[in-house]
C-alpha atoms as a PDB file:
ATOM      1  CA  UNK A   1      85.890  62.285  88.177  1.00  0.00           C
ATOM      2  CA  UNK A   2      84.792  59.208  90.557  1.00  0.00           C
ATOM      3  CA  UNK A   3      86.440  57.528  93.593  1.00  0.00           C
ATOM      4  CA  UNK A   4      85.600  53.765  92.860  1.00  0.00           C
ATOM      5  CA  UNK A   5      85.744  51.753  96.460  1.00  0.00           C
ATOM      6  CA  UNK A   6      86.040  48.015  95.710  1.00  0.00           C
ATOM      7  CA  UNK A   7      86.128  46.001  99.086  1.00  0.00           C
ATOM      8  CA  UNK A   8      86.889  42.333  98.118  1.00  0.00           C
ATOM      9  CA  UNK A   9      88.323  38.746  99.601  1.00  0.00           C
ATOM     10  CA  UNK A  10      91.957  39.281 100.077  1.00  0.00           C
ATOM     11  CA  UNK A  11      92.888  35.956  98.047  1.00  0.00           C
ATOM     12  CA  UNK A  12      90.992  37.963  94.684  1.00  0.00           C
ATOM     13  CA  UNK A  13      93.294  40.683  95.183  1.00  0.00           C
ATOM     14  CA  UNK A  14      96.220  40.008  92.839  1.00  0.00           C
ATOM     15  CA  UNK A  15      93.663  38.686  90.704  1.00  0.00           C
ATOM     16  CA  UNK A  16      91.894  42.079  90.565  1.00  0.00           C
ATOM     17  CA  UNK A  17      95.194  43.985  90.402  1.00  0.00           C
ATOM     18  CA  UNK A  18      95.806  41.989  87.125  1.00  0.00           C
ATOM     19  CA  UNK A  19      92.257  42.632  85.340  1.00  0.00           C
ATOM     20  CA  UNK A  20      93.419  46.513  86.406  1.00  0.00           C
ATOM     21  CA  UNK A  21      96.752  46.469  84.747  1.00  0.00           C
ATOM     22  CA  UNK A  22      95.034  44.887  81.682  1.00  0.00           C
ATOM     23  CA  UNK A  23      92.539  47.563  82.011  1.00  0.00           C
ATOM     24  CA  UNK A  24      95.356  49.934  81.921  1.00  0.00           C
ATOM     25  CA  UNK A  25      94.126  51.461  85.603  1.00  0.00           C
ATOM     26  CA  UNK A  26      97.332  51.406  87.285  1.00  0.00           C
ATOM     27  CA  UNK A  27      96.527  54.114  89.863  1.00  0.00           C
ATOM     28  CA  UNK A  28      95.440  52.522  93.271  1.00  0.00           C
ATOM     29  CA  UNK A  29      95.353  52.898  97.182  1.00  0.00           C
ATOM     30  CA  UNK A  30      95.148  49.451  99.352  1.00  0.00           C
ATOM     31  CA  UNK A  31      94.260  48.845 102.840  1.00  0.00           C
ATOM     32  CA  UNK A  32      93.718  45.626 104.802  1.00  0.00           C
ATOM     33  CA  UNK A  33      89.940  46.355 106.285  1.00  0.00           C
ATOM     34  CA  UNK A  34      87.379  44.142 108.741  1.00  0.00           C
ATOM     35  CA  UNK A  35      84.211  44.017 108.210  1.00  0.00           C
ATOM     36  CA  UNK A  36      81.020  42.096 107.568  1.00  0.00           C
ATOM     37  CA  UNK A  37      77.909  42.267 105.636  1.00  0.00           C
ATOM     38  CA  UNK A  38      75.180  39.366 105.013  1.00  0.00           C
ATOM     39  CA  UNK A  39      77.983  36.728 105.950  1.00  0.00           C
ATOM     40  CA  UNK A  40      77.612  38.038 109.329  1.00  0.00           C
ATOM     41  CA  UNK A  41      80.581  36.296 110.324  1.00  0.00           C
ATOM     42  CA  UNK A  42      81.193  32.882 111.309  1.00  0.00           C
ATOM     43  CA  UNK A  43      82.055  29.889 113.403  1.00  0.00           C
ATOM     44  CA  UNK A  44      86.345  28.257 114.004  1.00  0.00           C
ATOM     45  CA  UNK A  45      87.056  26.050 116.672  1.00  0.00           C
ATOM     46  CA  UNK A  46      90.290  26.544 118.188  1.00  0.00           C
ATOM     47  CA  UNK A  47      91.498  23.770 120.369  1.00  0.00           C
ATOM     48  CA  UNK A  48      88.819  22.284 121.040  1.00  0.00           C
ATOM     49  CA  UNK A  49      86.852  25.585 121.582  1.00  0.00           C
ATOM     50  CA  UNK A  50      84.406  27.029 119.512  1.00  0.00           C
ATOM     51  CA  UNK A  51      83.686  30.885 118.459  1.00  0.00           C
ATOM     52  CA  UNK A  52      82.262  33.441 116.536  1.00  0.00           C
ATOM     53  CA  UNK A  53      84.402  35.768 114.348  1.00  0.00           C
ATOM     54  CA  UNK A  54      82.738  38.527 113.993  1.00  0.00           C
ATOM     55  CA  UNK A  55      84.574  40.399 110.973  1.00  0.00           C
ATOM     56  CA  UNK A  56      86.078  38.977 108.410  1.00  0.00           C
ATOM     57  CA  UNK A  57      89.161  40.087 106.740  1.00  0.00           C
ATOM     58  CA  UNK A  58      88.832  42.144 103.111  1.00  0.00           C
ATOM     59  CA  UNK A  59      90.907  44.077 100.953  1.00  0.00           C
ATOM     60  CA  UNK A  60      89.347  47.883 100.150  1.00  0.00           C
ATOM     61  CA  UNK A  61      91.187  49.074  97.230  1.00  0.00           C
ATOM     62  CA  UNK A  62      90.463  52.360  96.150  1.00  0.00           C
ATOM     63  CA  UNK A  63      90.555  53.791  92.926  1.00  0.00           C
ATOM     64  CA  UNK A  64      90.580  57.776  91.951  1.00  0.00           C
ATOM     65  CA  UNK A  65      89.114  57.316  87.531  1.00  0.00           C
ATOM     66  CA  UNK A  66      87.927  60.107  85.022  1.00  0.00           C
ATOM     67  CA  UNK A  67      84.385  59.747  84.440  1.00  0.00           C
ATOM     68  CA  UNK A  68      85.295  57.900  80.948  1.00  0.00           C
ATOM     69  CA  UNK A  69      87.294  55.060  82.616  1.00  0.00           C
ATOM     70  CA  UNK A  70      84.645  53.757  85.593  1.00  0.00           C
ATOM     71  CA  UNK A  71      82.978  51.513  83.005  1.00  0.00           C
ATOM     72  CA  UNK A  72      86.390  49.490  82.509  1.00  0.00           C
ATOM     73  CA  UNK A  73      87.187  50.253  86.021  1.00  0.00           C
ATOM     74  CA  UNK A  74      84.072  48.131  87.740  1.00  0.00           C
ATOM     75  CA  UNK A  75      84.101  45.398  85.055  1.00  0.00           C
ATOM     76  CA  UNK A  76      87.918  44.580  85.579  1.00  0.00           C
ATOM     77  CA  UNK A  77      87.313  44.444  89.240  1.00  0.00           C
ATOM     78  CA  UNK A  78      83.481  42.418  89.276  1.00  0.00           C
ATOM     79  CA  UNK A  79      85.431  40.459  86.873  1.00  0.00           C
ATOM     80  CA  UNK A  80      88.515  39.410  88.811  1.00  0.00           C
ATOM     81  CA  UNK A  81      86.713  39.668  91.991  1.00  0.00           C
ATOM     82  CA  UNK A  82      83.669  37.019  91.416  1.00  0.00           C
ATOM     83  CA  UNK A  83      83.795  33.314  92.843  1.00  0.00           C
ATOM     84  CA  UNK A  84      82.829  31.377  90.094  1.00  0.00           C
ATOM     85  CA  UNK A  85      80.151  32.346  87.332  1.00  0.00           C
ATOM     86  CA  UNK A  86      77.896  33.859  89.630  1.00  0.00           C
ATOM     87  CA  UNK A  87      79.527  34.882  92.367  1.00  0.00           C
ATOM     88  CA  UNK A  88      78.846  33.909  96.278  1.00  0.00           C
ATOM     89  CA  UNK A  89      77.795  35.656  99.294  1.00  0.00           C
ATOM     90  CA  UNK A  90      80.959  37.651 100.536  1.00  0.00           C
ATOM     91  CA  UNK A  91      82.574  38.264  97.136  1.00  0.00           C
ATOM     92  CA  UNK A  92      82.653  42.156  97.960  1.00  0.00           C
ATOM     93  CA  UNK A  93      81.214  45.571  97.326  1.00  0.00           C
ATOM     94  CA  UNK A  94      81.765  48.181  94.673  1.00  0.00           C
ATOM     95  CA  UNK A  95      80.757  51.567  95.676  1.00  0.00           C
ATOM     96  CA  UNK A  96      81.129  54.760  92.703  1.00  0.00           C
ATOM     97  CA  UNK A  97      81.225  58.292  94.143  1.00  0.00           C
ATOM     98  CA  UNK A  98      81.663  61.461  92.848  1.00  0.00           C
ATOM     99  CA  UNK A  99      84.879  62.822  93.307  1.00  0.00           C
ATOM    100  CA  UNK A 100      84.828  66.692  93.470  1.00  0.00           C
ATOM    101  CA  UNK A 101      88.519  67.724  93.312  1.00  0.00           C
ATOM    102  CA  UNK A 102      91.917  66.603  93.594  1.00  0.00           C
ATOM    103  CA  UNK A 103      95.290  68.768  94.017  1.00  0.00           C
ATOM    104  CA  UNK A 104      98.454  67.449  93.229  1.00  0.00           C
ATOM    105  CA  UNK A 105     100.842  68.113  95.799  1.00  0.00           C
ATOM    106  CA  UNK A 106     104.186  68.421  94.438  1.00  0.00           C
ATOM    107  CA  UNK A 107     102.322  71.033  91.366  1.00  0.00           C
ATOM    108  CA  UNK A 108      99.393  72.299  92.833  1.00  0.00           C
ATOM    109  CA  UNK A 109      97.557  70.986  89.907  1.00  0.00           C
ATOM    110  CA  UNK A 110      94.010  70.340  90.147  1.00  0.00           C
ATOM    111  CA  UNK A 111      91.406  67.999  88.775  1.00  0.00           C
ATOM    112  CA  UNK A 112      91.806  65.534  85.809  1.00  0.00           C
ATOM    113  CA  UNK A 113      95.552  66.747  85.200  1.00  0.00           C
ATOM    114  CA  UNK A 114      96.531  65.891  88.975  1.00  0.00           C
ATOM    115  CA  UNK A 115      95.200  62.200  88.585  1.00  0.00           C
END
């Protein structure tokens, strides 16, 4: 099993939730994150004043897959999630990690069976 962490613009989102659903990946947790990477922020003027925003708004959606489904998993989201043909700077992150167990609460079940 992996945990796939996707952390993309908030306007891709129902884009990406789409590409999942046609992916048949309905199983998902969402958050509204901050956070900034090579954009390093940038630069609104507000009445006539101007400053630096620091971090930028994203989306981290995170996905609990068997190991069979991550393939379909990433593509639907780098898919859905990339500005134009080849993407821009601040079009998001994908990060695959190995997911060791998970327990179904209401059964007790563990591992593949409790996704």
């Amino acid at each position: 099993m992996k945990m796939v962490v996707a952390i993309i613009q908030p306007v891709k989102f129902e884009a990406v939730k789409e590409a999942l659903a046609k992916a048949e990946i309905y199983r998902m947790t969402v958050s509204d994150v901050q956070g900034y990477g090579r954009q390093k922020g940038h630069t609104e003027t507000y009445r006539g004043h101007e400053y630096t925003v620091n971090l930028l708004h994203k989306v981290k959606v995170e996905i609990a897959v068997e190991d069979g489904d991550v393939g379909k998993t990433v593509s639907a989201i780098v898919e859905a999630a990339r500005t134009g043909k080849e993407g821009k700077i601040g079009d998001g992150k994908l990060f695959i990690l190995p997911l060791e167990d998970v327990v179904r609460i209401r059964t007790g079940e563990h591992g593949p069976e409790a996704l």
